[in-house]
C-alpha atoms as a PDB file:
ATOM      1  CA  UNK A   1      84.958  47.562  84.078  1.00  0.00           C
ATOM      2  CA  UNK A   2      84.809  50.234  81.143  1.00  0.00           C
ATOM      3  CA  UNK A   3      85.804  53.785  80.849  1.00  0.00           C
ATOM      4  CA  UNK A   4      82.151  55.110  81.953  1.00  0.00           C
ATOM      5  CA  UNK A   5      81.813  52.843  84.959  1.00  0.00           C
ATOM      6  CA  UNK A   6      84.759  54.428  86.437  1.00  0.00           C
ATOM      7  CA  UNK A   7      83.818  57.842  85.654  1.00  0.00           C
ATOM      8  CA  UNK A   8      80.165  57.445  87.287  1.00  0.00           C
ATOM      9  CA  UNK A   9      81.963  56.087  90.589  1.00  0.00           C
ATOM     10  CA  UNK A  10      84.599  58.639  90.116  1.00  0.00           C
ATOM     11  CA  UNK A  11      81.542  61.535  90.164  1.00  0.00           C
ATOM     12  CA  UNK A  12      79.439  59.996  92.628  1.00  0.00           C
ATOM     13  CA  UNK A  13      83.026  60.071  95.105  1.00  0.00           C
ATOM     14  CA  UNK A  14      83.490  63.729  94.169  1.00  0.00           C
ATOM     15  CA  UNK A  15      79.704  64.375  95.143  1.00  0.00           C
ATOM     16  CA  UNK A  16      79.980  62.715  98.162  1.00  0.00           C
ATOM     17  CA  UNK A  17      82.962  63.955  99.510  1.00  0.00           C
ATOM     18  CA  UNK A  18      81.813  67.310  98.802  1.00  0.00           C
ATOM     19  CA  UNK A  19      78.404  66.107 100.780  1.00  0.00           C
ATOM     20  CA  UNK A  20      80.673  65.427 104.135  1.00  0.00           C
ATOM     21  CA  UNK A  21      82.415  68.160 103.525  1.00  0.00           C
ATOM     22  CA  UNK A  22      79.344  70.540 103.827  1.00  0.00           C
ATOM     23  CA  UNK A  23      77.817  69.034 106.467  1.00  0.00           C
ATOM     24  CA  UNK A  24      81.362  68.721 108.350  1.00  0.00           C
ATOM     25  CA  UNK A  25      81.594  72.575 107.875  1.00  0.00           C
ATOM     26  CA  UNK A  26      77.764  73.610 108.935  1.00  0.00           C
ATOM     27  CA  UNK A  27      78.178  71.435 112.451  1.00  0.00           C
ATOM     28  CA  UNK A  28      81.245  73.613 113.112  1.00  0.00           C
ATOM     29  CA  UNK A  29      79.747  76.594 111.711  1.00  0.00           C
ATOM     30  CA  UNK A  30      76.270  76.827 113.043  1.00  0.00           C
ATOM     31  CA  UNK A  31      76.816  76.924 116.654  1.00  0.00           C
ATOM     32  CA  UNK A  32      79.907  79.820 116.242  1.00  0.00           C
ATOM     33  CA  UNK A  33      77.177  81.883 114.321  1.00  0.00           C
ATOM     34  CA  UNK A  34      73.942  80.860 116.665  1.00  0.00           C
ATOM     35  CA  UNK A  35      76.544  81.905 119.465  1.00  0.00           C
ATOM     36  CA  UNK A  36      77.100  85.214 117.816  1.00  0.00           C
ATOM     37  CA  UNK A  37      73.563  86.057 116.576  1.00  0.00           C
ATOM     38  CA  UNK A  38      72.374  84.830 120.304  1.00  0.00           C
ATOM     39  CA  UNK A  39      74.986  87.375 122.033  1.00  0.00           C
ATOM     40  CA  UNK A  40      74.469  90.492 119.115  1.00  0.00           C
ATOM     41  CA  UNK A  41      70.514  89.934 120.633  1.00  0.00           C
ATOM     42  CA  UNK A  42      70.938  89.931 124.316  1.00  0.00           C
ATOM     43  CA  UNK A  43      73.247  92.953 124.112  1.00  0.00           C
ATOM     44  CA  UNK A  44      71.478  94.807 121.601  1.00  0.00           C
ATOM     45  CA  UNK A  45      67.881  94.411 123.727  1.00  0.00           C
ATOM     46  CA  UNK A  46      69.629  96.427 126.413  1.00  0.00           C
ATOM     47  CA  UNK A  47      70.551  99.090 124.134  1.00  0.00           C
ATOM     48  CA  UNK A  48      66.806  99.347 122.511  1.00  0.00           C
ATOM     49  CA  UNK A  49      65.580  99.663 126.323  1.00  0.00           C
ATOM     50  CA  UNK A  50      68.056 101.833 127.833  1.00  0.00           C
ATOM     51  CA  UNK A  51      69.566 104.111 125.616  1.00  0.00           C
ATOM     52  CA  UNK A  52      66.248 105.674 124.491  1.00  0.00           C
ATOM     53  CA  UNK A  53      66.568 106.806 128.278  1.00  0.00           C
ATOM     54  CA  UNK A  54      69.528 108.262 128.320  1.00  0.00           C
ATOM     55  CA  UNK A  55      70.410 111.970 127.960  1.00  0.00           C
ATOM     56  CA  UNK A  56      71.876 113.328 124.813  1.00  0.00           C
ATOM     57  CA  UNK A  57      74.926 113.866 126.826  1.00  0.00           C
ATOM     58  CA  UNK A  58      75.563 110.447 128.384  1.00  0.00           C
ATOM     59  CA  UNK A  59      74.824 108.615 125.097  1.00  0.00           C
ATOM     60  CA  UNK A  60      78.032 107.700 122.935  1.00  0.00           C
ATOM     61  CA  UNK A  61      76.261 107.549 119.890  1.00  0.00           C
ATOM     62  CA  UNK A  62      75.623 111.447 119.951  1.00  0.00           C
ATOM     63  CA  UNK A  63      79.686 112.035 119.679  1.00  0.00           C
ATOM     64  CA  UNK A  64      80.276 108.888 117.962  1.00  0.00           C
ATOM     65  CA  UNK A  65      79.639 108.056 113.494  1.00  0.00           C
ATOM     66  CA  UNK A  66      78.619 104.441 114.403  1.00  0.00           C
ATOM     67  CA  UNK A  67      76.693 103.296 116.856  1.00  0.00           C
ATOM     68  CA  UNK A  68      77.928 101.652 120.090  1.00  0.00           C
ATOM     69  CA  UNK A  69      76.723  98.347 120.856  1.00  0.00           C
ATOM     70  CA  UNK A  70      76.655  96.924 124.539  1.00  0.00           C
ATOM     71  CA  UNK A  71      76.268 100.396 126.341  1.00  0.00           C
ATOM     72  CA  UNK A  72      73.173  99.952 127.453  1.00  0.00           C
ATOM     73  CA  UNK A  73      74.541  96.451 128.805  1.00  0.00           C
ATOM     74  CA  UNK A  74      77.394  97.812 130.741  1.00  0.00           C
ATOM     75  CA  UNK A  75      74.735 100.775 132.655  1.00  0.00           C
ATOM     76  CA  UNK A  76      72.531  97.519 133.642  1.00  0.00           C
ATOM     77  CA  UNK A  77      75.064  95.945 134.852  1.00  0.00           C
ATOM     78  CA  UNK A  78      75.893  98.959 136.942  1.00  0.00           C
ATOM     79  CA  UNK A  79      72.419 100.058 137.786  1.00  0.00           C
ATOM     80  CA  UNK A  80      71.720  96.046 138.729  1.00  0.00           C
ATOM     81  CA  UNK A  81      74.838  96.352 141.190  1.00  0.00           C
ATOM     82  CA  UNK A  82      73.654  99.496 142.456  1.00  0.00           C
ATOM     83  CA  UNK A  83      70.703  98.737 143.236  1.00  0.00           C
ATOM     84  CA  UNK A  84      72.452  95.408 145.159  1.00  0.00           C
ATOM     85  CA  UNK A  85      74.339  97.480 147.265  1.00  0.00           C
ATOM     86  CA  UNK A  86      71.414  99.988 147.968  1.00  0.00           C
ATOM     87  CA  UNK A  87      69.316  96.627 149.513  1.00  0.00           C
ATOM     88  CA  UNK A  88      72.363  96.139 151.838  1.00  0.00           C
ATOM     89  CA  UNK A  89      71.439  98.573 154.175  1.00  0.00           C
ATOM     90  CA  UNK A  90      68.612  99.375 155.539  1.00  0.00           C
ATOM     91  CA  UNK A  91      67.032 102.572 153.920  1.00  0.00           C
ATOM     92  CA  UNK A  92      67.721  99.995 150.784  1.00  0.00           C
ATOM     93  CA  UNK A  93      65.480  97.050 152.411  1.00  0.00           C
ATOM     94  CA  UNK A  94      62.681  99.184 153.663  1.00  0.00           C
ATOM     95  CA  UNK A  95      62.143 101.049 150.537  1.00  0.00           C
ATOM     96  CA  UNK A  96      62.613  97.024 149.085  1.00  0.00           C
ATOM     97  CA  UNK A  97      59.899  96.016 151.458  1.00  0.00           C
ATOM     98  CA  UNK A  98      57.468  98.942 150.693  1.00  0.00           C
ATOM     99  CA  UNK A  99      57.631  97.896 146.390  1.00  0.00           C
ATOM    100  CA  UNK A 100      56.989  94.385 147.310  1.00  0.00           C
ATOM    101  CA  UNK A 101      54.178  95.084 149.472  1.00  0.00           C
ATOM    102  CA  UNK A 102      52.490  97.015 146.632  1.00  0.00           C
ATOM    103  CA  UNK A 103      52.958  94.740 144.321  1.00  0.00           C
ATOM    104  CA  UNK A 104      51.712  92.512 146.045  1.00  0.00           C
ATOM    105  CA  UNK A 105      48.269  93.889 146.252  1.00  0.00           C
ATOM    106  CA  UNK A 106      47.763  94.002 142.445  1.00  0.00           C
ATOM    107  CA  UNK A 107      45.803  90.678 141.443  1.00  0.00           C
ATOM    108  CA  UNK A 108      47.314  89.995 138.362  1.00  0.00           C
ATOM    109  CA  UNK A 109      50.590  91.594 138.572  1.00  0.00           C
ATOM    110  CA  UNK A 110      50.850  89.885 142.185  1.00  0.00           C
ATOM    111  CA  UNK A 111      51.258  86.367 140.516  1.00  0.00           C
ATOM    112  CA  UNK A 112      53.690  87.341 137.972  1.00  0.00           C
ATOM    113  CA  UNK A 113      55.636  89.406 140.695  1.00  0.00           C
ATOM    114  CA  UNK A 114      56.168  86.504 143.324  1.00  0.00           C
ATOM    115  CA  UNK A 115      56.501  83.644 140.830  1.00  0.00           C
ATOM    116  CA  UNK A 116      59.716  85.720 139.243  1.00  0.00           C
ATOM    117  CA  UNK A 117      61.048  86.602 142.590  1.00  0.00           C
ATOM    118  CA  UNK A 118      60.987  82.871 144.332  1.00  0.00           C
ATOM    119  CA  UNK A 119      62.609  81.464 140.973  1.00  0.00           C
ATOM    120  CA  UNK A 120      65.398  83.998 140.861  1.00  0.00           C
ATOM    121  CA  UNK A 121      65.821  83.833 144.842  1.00  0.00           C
ATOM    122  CA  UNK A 122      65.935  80.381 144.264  1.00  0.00           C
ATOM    123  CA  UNK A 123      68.693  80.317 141.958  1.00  0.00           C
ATOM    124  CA  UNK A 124      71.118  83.026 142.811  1.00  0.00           C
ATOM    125  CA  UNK A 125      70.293  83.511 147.016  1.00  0.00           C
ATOM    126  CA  UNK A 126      70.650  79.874 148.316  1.00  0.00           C
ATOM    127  CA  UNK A 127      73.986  78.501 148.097  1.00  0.00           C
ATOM    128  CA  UNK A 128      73.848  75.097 146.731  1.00  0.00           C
ATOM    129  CA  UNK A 129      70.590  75.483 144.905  1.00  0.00           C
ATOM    130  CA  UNK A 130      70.772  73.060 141.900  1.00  0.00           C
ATOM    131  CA  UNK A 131      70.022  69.711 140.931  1.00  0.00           C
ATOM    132  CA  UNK A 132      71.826  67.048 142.937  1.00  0.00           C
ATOM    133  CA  UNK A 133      71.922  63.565 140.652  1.00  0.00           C
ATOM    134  CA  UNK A 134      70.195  62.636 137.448  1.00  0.00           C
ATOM    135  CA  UNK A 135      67.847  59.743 137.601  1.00  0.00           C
ATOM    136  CA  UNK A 136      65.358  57.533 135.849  1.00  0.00           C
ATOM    137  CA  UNK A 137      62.174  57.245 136.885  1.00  0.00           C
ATOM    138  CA  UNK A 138      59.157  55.216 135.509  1.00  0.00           C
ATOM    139  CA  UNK A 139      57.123  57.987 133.834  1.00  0.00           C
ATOM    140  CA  UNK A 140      54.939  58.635 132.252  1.00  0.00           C
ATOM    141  CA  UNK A 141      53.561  55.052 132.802  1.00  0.00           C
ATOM    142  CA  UNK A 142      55.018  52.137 134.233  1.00  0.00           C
ATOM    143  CA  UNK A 143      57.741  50.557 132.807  1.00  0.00           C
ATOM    144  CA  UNK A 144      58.417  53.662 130.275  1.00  0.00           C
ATOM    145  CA  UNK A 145      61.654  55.079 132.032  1.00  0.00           C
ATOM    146  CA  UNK A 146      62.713  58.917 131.412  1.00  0.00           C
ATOM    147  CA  UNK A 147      65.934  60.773 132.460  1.00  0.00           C
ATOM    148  CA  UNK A 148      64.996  62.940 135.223  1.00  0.00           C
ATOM    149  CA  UNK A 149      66.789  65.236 138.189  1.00  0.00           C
ATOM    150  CA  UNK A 150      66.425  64.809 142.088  1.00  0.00           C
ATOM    151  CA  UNK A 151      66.581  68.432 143.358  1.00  0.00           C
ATOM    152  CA  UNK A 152      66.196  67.549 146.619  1.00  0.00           C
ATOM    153  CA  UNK A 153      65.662  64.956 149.475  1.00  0.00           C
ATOM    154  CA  UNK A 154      62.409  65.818 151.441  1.00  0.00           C
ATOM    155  CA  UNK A 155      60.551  63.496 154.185  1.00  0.00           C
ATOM    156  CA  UNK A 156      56.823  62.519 153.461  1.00  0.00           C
ATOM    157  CA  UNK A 157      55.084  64.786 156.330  1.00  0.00           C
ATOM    158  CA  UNK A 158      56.573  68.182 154.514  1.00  0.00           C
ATOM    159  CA  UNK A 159      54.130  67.847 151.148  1.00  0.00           C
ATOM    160  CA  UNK A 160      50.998  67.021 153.452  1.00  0.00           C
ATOM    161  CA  UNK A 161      51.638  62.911 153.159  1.00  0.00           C
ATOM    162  CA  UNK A 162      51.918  60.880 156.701  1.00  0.00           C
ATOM    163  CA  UNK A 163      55.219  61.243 157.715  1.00  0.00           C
ATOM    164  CA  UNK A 164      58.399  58.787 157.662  1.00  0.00           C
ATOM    165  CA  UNK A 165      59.220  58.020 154.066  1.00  0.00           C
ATOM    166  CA  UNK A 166      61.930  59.778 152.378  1.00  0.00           C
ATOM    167  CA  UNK A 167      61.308  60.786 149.241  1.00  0.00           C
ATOM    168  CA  UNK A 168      62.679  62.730 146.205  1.00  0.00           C
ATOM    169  CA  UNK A 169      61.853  65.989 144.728  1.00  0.00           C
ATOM    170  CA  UNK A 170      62.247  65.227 140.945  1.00  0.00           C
ATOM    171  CA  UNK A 171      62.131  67.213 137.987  1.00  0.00           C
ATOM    172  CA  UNK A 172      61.502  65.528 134.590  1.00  0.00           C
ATOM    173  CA  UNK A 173      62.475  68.086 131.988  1.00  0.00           C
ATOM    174  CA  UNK A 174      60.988  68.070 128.057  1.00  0.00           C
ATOM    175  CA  UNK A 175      62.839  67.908 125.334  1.00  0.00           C
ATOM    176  CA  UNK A 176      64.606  69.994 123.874  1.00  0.00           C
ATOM    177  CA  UNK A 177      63.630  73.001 125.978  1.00  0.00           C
ATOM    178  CA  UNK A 178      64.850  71.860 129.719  1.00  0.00           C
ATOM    179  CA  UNK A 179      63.396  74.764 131.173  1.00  0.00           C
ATOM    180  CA  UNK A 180      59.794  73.210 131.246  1.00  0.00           C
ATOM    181  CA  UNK A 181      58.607  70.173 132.400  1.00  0.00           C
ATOM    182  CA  UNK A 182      57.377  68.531 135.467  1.00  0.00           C
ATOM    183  CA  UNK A 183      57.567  68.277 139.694  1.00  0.00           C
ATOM    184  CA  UNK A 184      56.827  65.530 141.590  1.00  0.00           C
ATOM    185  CA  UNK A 185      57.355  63.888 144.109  1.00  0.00           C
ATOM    186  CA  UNK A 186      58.482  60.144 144.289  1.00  0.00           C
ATOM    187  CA  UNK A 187      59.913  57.451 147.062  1.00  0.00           C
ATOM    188  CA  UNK A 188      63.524  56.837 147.089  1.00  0.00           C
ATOM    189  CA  UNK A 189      63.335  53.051 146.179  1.00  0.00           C
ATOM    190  CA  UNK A 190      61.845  53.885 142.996  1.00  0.00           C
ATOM    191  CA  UNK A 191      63.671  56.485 141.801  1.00  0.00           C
ATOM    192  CA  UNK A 192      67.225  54.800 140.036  1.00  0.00           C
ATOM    193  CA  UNK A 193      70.254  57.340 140.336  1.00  0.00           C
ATOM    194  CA  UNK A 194      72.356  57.665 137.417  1.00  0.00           C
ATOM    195  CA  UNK A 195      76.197  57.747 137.820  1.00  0.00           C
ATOM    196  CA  UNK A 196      76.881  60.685 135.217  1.00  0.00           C
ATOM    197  CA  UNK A 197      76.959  64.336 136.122  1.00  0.00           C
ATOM    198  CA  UNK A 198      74.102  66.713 136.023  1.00  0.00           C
ATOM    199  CA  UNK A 199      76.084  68.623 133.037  1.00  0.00           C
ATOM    200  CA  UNK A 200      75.604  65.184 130.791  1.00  0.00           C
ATOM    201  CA  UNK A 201      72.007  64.433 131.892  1.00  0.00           C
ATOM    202  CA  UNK A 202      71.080  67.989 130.193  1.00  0.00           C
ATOM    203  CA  UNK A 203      73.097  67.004 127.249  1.00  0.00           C
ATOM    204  CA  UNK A 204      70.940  63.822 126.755  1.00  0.00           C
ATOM    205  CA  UNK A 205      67.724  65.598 127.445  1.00  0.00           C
ATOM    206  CA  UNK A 206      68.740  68.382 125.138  1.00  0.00           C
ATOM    207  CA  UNK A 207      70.003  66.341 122.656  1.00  0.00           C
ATOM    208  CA  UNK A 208      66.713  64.253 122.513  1.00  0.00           C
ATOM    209  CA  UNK A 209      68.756  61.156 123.517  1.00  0.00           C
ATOM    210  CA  UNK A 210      71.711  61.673 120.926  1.00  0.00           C
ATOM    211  CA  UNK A 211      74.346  62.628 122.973  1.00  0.00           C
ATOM    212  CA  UNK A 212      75.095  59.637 125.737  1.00  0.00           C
ATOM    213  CA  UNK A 213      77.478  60.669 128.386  1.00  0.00           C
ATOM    214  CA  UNK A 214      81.572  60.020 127.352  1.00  0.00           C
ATOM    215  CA  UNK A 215      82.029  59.243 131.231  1.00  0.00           C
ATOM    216  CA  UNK A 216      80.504  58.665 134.840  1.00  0.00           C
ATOM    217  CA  UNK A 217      80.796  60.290 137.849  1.00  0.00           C
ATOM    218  CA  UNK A 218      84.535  60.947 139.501  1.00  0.00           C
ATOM    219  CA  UNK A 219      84.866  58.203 141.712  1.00  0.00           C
ATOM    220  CA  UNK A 220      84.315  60.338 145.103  1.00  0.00           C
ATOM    221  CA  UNK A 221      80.963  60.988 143.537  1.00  0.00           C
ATOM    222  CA  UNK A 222      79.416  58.302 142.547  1.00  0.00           C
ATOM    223  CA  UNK A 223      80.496  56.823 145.338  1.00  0.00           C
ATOM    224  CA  UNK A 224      78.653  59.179 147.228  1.00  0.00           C
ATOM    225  CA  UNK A 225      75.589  58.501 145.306  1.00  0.00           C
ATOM    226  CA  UNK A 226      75.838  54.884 146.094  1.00  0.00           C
ATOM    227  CA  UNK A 227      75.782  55.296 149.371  1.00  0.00           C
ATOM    228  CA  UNK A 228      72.953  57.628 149.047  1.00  0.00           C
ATOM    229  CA  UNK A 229      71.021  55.192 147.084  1.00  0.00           C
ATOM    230  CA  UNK A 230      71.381  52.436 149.329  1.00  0.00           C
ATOM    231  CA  UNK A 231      70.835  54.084 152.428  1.00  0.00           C
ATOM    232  CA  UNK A 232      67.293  55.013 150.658  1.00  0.00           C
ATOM    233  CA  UNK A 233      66.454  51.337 149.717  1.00  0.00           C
ATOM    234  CA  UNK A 234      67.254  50.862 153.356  1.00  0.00           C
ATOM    235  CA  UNK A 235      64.854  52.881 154.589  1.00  0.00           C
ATOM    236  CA  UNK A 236      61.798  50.543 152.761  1.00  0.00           C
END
């Protein structure tokens, strides 16, 4: 091997390393400054709606050279836990009952309204309200299996079917935006539960199948969901 072999290798080695070293820094980079960017926005929108609002004398930027971000924020906050504690009684609750009711009778506004309310009633009001196991089920065709989440355990008679059969309430999410996707409704016996947490089945949906799960369920739970499974198949 001559001098100019080894110099070649030696440059393509530099390039490389310098190659992994890039990429090495962007994967730990981008998500610290996607964080940041994300948080500057969401705090930032509160400001652009609020402070616009606010009197002269309540706004810190009048007294202050620079401008105060996350003000606007912390009086939402406030405002949002005011209001909270005004629905607790019952002055609160009727005057609640009186803005539903006319919002109710706009036609396009209605929709918006009561499609917003049951989603955020759903998530915050009910205690418990999430997804209980990830799954597979065969969609969208037989023998094409995609990650999915039971959200809950209904019986056949409650979605207008003839009654008796248990069946699952599952959600099969697209990827990579998790928030839309599709309901329906499936028998036990054909829906498979998965013995990973609901926090890893996002992962793998989010990830478009990149990230697998580094672990199962604790023991107590996927025991659980064993003998949640096979009391199911019982039922056939």
């Amino acid at each position: 091997m001559n001098n100019a072999d080894v110099e070649i290798k030696a440059h393509a080695s530099f390039w490389g390393k310098l190659r992994a070293y890039f990429f090495t820094g962007l994967v730990i980079t981008a998500p610290i400054a996607i964080t940041v960017w994300a948080t500057y926005w969401f705090v930032t929108l509160f400001d652009a709606w609020i402070k616009p609002f606010l009197p002269a004398a309540y706004n810190p930027d009048t007294y202050l050279p620079v401008r105060l971000p996350g003000f606007g924020l912390i009086f939402a906050l406030i405002a949002i836990t005011a209001i909270g504690a005004m629905a607790a009684n019952l002055a609160g609750r009727t005057m609640i009952a009186i803005w539903d009711k006319t919002l109710f009778a706009m036609p396009v506004v209605r929709s918006i309204y009561k499609g917003s309310k049951q989603i955020f009633e759903t998530l915050f009001a009910q205690k418990g309200a999430s997804f209980r196991h990830v799954c597979l089920v065969e969609w969208p065709r037989r023998g094409a299996w995609s990650v999915a989440f039971v959200s809950r355990e209904v019986d056949s008679g409650e979605i207008g079917l003839p009654p008796g059969q248990a069946m699952y309430a599952v959600y099969v999410s697209t990827t990579p935006n998790p928030t839309s996707g599709y309901v329906f409704f499936a028998p036990c016996e054909e829906v498979k539960i998965l013995d990973i947490s609901v926090e890893d089945g996002l992962k793998l949906v989010i990830s478009m199948g990149l990230v697998f799960p580094e672990r199962p369920l604790p023991p107590e739970r996927e025991a659980g969901a064993a003998i949640q499974s096979n009391t199911s198949n019982s039922k056939r």
